[in-house]
Protein backbone atom coordinates (compact mmCIF):
# COMPACT_ATOMS: atom_id res chain seq x y z
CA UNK A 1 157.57 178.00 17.72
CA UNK A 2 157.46 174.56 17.41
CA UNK A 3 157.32 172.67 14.18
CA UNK A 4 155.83 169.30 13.31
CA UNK A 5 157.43 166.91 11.21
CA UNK A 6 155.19 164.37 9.27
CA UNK A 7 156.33 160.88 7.99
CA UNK A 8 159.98 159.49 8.81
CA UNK A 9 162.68 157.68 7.02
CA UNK A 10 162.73 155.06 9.02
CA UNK A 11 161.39 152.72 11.76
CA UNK A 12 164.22 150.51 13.78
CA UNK A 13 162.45 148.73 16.70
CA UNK A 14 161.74 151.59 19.46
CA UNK A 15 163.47 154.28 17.14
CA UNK A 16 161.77 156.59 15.11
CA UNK A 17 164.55 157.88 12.93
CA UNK A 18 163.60 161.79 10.87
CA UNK A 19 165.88 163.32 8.41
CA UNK A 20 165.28 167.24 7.79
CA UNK A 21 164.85 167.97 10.96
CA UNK A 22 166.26 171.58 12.23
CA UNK A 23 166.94 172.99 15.40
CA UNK A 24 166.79 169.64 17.87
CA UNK A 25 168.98 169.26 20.54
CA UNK A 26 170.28 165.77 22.09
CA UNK A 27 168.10 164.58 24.54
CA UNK A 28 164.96 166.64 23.96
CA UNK A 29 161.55 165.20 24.21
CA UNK A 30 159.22 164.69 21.37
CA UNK A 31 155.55 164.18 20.95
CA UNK A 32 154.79 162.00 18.63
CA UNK A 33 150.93 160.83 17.12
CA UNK A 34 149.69 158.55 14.66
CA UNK A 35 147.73 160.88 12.08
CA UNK A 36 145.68 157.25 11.06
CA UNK A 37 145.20 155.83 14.23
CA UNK A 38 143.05 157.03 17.55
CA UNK A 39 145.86 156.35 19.81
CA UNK A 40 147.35 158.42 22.60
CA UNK A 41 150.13 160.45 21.87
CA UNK A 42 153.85 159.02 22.79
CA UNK A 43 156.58 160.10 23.54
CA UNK A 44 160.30 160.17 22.34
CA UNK A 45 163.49 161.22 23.22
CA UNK A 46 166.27 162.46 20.75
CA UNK A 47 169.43 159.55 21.66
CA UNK A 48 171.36 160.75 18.03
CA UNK A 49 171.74 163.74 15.99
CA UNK A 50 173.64 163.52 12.54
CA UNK A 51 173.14 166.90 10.19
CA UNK A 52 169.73 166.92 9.60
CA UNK A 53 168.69 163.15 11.12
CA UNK A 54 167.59 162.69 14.29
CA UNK A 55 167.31 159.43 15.68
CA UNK A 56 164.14 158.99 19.03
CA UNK A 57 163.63 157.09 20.90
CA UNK A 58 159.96 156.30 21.27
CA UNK A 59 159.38 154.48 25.08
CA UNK A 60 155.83 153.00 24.52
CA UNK A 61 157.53 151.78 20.67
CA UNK A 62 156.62 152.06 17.54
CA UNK A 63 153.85 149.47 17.08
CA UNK A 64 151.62 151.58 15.57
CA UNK A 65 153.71 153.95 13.58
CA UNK A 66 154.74 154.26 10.16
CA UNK A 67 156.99 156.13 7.74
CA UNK A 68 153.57 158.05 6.39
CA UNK A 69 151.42 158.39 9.35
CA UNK A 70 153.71 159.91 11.52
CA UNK A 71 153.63 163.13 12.86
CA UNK A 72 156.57 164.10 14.88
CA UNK A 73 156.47 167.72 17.28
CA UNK A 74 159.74 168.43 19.12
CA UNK A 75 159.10 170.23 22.40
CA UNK A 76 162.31 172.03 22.64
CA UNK A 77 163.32 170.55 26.46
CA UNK A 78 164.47 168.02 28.07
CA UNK A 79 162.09 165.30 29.94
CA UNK A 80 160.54 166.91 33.02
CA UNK A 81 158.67 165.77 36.48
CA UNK A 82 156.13 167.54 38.38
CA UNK A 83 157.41 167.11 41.98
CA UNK A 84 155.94 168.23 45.42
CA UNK A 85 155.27 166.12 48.63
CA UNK A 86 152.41 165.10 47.22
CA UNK A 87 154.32 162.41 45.54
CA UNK A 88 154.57 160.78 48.84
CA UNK A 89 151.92 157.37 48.99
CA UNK A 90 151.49 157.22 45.39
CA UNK A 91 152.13 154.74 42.34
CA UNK A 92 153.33 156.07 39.25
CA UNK A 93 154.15 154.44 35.71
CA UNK A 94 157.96 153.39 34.53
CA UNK A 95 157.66 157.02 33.33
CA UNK A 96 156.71 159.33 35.98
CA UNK A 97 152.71 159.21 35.43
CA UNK A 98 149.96 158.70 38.07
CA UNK A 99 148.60 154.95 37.53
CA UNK A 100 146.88 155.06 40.86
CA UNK A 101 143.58 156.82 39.94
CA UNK A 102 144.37 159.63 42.58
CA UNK A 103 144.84 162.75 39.59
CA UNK A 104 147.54 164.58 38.68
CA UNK A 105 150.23 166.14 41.04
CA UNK A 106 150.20 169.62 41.84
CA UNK A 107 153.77 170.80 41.31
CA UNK A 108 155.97 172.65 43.72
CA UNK A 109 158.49 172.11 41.27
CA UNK A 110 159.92 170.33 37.70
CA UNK A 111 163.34 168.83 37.79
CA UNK A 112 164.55 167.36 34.56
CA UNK A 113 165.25 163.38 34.94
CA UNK A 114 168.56 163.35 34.81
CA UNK A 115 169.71 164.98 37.30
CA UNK A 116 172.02 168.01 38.18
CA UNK A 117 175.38 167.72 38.27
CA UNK A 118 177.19 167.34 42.06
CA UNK A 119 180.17 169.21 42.45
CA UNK A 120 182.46 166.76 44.09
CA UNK A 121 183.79 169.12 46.74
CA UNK A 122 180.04 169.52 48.05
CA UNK A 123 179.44 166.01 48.62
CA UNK A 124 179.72 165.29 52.17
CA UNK A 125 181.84 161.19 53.16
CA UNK A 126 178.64 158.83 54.52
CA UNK A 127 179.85 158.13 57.98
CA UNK A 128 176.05 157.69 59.50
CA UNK A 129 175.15 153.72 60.75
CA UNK A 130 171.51 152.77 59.48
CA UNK A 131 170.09 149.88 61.22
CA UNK A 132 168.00 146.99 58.99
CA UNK A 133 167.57 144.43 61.74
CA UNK A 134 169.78 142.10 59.86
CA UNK A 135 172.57 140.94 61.84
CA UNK A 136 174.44 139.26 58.29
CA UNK A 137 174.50 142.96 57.59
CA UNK A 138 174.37 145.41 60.25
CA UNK A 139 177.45 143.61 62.42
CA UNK A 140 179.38 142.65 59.12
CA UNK A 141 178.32 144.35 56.06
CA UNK A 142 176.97 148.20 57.66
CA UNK A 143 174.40 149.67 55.66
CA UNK A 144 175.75 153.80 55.78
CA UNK A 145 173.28 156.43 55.53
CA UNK A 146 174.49 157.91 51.84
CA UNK A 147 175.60 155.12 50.56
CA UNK A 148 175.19 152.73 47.45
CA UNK A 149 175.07 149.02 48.41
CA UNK A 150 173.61 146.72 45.87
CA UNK A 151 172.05 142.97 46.49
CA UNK A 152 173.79 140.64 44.07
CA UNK A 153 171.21 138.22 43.63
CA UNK A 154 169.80 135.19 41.06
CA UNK A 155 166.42 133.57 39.80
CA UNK A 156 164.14 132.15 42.50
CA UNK A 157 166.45 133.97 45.37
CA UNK A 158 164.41 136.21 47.81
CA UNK A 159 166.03 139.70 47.23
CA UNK A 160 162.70 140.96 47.41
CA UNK A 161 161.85 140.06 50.34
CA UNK A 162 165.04 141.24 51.83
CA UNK A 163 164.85 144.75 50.16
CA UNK A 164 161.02 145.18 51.54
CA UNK A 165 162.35 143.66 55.32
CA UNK A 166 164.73 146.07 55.30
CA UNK A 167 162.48 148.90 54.21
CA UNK A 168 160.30 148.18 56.72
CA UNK A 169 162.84 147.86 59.12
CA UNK A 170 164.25 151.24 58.58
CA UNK A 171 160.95 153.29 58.04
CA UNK A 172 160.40 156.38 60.28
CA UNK A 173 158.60 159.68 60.26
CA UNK A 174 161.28 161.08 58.75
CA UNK A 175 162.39 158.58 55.82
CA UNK A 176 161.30 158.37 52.81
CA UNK A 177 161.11 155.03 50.51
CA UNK A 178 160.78 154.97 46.41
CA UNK A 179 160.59 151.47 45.01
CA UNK A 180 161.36 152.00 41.22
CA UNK A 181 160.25 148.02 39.69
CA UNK A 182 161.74 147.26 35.98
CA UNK A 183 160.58 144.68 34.04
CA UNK A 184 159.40 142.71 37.45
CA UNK A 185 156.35 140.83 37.40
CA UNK A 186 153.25 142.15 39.03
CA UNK A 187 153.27 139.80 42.02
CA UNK A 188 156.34 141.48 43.21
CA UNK A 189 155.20 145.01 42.76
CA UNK A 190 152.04 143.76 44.81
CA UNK A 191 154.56 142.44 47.24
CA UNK A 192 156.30 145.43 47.68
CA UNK A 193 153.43 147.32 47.80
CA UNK A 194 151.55 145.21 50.56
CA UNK A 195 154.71 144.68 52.76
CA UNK A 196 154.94 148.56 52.83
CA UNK A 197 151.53 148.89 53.84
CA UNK A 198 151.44 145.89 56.58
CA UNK A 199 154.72 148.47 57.93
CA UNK A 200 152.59 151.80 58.03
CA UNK A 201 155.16 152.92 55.51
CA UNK A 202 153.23 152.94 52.07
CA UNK A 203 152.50 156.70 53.20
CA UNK A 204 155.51 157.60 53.09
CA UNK A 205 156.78 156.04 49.52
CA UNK A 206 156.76 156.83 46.17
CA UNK A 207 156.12 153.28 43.61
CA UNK A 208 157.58 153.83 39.97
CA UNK A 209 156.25 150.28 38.01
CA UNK A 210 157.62 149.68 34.96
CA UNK A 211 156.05 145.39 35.13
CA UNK A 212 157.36 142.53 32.65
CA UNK A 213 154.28 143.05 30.35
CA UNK A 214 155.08 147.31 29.59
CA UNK A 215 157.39 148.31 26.86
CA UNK A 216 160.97 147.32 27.93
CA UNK A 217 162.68 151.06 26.62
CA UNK A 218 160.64 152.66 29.39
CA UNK A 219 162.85 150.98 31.81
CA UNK A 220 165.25 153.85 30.44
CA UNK A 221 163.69 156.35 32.22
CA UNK A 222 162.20 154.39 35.15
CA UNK A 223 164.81 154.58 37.40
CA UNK A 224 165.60 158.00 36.50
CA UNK A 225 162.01 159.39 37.51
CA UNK A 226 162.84 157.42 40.61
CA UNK A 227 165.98 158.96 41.41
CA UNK A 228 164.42 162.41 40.69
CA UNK A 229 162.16 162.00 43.09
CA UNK A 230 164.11 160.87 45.72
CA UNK A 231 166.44 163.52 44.98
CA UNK A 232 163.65 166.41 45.63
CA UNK A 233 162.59 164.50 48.81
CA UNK A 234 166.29 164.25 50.24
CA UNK A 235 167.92 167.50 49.17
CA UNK A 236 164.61 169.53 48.87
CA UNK A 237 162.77 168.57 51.75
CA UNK A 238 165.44 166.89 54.01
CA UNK A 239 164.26 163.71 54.32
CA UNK A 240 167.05 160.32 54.91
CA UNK A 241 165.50 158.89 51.25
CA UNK A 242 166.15 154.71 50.60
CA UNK A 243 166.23 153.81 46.80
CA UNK A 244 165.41 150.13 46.02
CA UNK A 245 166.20 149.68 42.19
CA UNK A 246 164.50 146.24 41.29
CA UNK A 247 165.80 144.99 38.75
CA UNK A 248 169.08 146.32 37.08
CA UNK A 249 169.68 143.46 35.05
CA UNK A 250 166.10 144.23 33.27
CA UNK A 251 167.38 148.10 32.90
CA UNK A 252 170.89 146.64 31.02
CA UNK A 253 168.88 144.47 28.87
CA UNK A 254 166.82 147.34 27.55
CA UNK A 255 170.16 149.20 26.75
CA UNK A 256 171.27 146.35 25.31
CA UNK A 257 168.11 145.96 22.81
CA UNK A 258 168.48 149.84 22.00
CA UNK A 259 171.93 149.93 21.23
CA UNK A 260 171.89 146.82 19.09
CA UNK A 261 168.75 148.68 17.27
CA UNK A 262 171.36 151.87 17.23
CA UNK A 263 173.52 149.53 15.06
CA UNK A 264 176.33 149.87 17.92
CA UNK A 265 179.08 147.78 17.92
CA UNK A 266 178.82 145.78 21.24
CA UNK A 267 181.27 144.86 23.97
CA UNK A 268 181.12 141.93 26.49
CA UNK A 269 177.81 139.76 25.85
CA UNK A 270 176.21 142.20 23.65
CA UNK A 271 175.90 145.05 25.99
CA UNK A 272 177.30 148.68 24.73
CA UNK A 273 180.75 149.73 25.64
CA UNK A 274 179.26 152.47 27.72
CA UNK A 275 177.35 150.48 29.79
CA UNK A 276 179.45 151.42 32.88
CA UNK A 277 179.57 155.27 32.52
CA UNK A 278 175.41 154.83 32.09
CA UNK A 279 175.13 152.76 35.05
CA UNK A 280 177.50 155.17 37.02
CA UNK A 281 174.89 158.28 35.85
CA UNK A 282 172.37 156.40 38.16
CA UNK A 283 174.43 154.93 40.91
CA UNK A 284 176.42 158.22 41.72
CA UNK A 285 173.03 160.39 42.81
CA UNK A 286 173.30 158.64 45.95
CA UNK A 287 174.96 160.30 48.72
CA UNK A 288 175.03 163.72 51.33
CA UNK A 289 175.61 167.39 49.86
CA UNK A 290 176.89 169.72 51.71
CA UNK A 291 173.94 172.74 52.83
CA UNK A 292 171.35 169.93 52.46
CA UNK A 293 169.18 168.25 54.99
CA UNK A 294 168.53 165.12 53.86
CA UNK A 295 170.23 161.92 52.43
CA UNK A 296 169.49 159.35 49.58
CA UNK A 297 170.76 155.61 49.83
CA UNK A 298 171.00 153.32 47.39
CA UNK A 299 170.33 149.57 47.56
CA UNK A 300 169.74 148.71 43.68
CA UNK A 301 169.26 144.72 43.22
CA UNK A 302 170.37 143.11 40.28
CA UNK A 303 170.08 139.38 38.86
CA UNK A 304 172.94 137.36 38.54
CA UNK A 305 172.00 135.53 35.15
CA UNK A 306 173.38 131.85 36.18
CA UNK A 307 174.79 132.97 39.45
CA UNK A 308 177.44 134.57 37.75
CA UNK A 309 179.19 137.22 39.98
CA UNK A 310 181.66 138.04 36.64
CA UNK A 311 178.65 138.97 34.87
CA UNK A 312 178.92 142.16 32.68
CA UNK A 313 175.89 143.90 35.30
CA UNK A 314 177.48 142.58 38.27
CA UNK A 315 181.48 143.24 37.43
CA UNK A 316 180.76 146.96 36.82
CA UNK A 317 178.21 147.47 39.76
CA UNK A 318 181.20 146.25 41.96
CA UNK A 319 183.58 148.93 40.49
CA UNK A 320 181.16 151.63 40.90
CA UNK A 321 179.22 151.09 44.28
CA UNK A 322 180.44 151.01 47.45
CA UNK A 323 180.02 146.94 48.32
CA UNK A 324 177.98 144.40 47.72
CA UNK A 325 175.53 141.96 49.51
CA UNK A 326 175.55 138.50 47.93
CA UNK A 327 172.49 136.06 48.30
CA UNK A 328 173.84 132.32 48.04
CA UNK A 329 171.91 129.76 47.02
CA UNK A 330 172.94 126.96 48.99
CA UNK A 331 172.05 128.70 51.77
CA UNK A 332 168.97 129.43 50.94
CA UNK A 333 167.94 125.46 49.83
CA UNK A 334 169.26 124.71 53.37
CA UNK A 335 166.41 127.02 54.32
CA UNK A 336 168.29 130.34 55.95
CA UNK A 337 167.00 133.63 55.73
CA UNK A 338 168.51 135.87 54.55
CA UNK A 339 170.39 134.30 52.70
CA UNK A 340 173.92 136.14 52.78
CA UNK A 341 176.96 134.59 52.23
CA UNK A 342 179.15 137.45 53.98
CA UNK A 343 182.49 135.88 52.54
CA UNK A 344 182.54 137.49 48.93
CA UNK A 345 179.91 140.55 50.77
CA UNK A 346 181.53 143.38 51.42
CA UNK A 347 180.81 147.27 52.46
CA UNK A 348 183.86 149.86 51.81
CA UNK A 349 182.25 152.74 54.26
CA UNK A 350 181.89 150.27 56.85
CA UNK A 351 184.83 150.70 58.57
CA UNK A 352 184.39 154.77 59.06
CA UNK A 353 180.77 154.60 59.61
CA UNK A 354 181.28 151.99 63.01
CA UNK A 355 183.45 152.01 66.33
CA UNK A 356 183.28 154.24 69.26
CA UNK A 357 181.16 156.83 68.86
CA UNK A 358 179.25 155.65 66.09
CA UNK A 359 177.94 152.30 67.12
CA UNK A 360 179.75 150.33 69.62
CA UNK A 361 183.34 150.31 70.96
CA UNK A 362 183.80 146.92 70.03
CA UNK A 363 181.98 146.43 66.60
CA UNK A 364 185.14 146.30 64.56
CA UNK A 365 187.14 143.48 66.41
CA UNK A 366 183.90 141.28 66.65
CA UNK A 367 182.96 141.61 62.46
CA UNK A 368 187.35 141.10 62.12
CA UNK A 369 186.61 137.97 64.01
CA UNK A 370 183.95 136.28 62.81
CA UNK A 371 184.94 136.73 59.11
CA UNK A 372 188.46 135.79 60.19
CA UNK A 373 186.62 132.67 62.07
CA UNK A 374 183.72 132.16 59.07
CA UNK A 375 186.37 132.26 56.74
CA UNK A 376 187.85 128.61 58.00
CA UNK A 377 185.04 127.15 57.55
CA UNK A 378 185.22 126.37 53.72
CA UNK A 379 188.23 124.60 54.25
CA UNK A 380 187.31 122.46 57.56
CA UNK A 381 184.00 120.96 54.88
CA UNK A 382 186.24 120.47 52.04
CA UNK A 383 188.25 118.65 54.39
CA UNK A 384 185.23 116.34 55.54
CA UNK A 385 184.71 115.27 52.18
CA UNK A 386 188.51 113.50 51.77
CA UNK A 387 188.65 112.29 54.79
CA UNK A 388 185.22 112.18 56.92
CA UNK A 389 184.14 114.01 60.26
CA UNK A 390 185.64 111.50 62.83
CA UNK A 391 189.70 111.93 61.47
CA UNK A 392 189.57 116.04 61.81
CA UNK A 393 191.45 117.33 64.64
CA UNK A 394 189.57 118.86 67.93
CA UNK A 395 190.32 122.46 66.11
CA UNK A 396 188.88 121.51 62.76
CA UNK A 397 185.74 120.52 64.38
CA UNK A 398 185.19 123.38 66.22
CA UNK A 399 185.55 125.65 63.14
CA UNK A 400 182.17 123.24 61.68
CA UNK A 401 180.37 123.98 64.91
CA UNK A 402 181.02 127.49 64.55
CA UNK A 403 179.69 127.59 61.09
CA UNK A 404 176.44 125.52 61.76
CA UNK A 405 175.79 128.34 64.75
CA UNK A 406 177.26 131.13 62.89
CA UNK A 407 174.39 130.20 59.72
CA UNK A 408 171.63 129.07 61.86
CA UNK A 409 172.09 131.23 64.80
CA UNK A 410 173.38 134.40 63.28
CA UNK A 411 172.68 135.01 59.75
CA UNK A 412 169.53 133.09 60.10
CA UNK A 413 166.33 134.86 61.41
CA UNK A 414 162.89 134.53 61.79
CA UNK A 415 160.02 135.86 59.79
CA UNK A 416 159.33 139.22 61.18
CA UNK A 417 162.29 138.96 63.34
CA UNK A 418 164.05 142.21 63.14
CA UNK A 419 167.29 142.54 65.76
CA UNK A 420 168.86 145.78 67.40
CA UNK A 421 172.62 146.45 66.66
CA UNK A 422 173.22 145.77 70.82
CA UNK A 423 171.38 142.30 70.40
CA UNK A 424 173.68 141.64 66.95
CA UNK A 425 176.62 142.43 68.76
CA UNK A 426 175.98 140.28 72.23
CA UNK A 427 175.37 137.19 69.62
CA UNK A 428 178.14 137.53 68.13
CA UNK A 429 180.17 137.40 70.70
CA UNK A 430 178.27 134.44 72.84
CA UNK A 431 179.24 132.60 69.34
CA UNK A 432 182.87 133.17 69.58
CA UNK A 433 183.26 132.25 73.09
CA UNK A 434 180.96 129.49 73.61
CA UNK A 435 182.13 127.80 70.22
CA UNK A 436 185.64 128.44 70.00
């Protein structure tokens, strides 16, 4: 039976902290009301217990809460979704709830947020090519079907144009997209949700919107919902499933403001010390199971707060996902799109998801060379600027002609422009041999 609990001992930001309490477990959900106030309920998740205090979290906050007006009822389970296909071509909140006007969903199923645990053994190694029509990454930087591959990214770049192009690019009858926004504005959710459209593939996604203007500790559970879903659409349905996290610099902040409400001692710019096992808990549902159908890939984007690549978001999404795609801004003010610089990009299941009988025979010695060739370039233009153009020798030259064409020919595309793996490859190799 479940008991209520009225008042609290204290209010801390977004935590509701009760003393007395018997009988709650970590991480069980709470209902929580304002006796005083004709207000919808919220609700709260148990982060702490101590004896008999329990610390919640409350993810709408606390604004209109206090220690004598509160009246606290613990459900006795863990946060749940309501999952069936009917999920598929519909918006939802940061946590989990219809915002499109469409009703509730009429569960097959309810999987608890956080996942189940993968035994390690089960999971299958991502060897399958998926093609974005990006030649920056599908001859140099392979998207695998399975895998996690974040955009490293900063203010004003156009990661979100990217992650929709790709999206688009990728979207079949049998994929699946969830777009799980945190803290973005509501021009890009629009964005995102008119560029799937304009595809045909808003039918076949699932939106979780958590905007800049909604409480910032719902961005806790945001892209868990997300990753629930895409979990029961990959491994319950057997659909390939792409994840697009936007943004995962928002999610860190929110940590950050709970933990330093938690009265946590912090580690490297404020955020906890277990900021990389909680990122990990999201990052590792990606992948292929063994006995299941389907797939889920990650691409989570993250903001680079002054282009810093040693950032505390960025340094532990390296260590954890497989890669990294790295927007530059020079080469975006020079006008390329997309703009990847493919130097400091990288993907670590490249190499066993292309080659002869996977994509082409000759895939890995062309992306060897043109990194190996790309890779000069740096050095030819810091050269220019000791000693001018017109003193370099005939090689040094050619390595700046081959990284004008390499940028503008190559990594640069159109609007709309979306190239086959064959086309990538016969570029590529017209730019080594007429250039070199």
């Amino acid at each position: 039976m479940n008991v209520e609990y009225l008042g609290a001992r204290e209010i801390r930001g977004a935590l509701l902290i009760l003393e007395g309490v018997e009988d709650v477990a970590y991480d069980e959900i709470a209902t929580i009301t304002a006796s005083d106030a004709d207000t919808p309920p919220l609700t709260g998740r148990v982060i702490r217990i101590d004896g008999d205090v329990a610390v919640v979290l409350v993810f709408e906050g606390t604004r209109a809460l206090s220690l004598t007006n509160t009246v606290t009822r613990f459900t006795g389970r863990p946060m749940t979704m309501p999952l069936s296909q009917e999920i598929l071509g519909r918006t939802f909140n940061g946590m989990g709830r219809p915002m499109d006007g469409m009703g509730n969903i009429s569960a097959t199923v309810r999987l608890g947020i956080n996942g189940t645990p993968v035994n390690p053994t089960h999971r299958i190694y991502p060897r399958g090519y998926v093609e974005t029509g990006f030649s920056a990454i599908d001859g140099l930087l392979t998207l695998i079907r399975g895998q996690k591959l974040p955009i490293f990214t900063g203010d004003g770049l156009p990661h979100d144009r990217l992650a929709a192009d790709i999206a688009a690019n990728i979207s079949t009858p049998s994929t699946a997209i969830v777009f799980a926004a945190m803290g973005v504005k509501h021009d890009i959710a629009e964005y995102f949700r008119r560029s799937l459209t304009e595809s045909g593939a808003l039918e076949r996604s699932v939106l979780f919107l958590n905007l800049a203007g909604d409480p910032p500790t719902e961005r806790i559970i945001t892209p868990r919902c997300a990753l629930t879903a895409a979990e029961y659409l990959a491994f319950d349905c057997g659909m390939d499933v792409l994840v697009i996290l936007t943004d995962m610099t928002a999610y860190a902040e929110a940590l950050r403001e709970i933990s330093s409400a938690r009265g946590e001692i912090p580690s490297r710019k404020g955020y906890p010390g277990y900021l990389y096992s909680d990122l990990a808990s999201l990052y590792e549902r990606a992948g292929i199971i063994k006995g299941k159908c389907g797939s889920l890939t990650q691409i989570p984007i993250l903001t680079m707060p002054g282009d810093d690549i040693t950032h505390p978001v960025a340094d532990l999404t390296g260590y954890i996902t497989e890669g990294q795609i790295v927007l530059d801004r020079a080469l975006y003010q020079r006008g390329i799109y997309p703009p990847i610089n493919v130097l400091p990009s990288l993907s670590r299941l490249m190499k066993d998801g292309i080659g002869e009988g996977k994509t082409y025979k000759d895939h890995p010695d062309l992306a060897k060379r043109l990194f190996a060739s790309y890779a000069k370039v740096s050095d030819a233009r810091a050269m220019v600027s000791i000693v001018g153009e017109e003193d370099l020798s005939e090689a040094d030259r050619k390595t700046l002609a081959f990284g004008r064409y390499f940028e503008n020919d190559f990594i640069r595309q159109r609007q709309g422009e979306s190239r086959t793996l064959e086309e990538t490859l016969g570029l590529g190799w017209d730019l080594l041999s007429s250039v070199l």
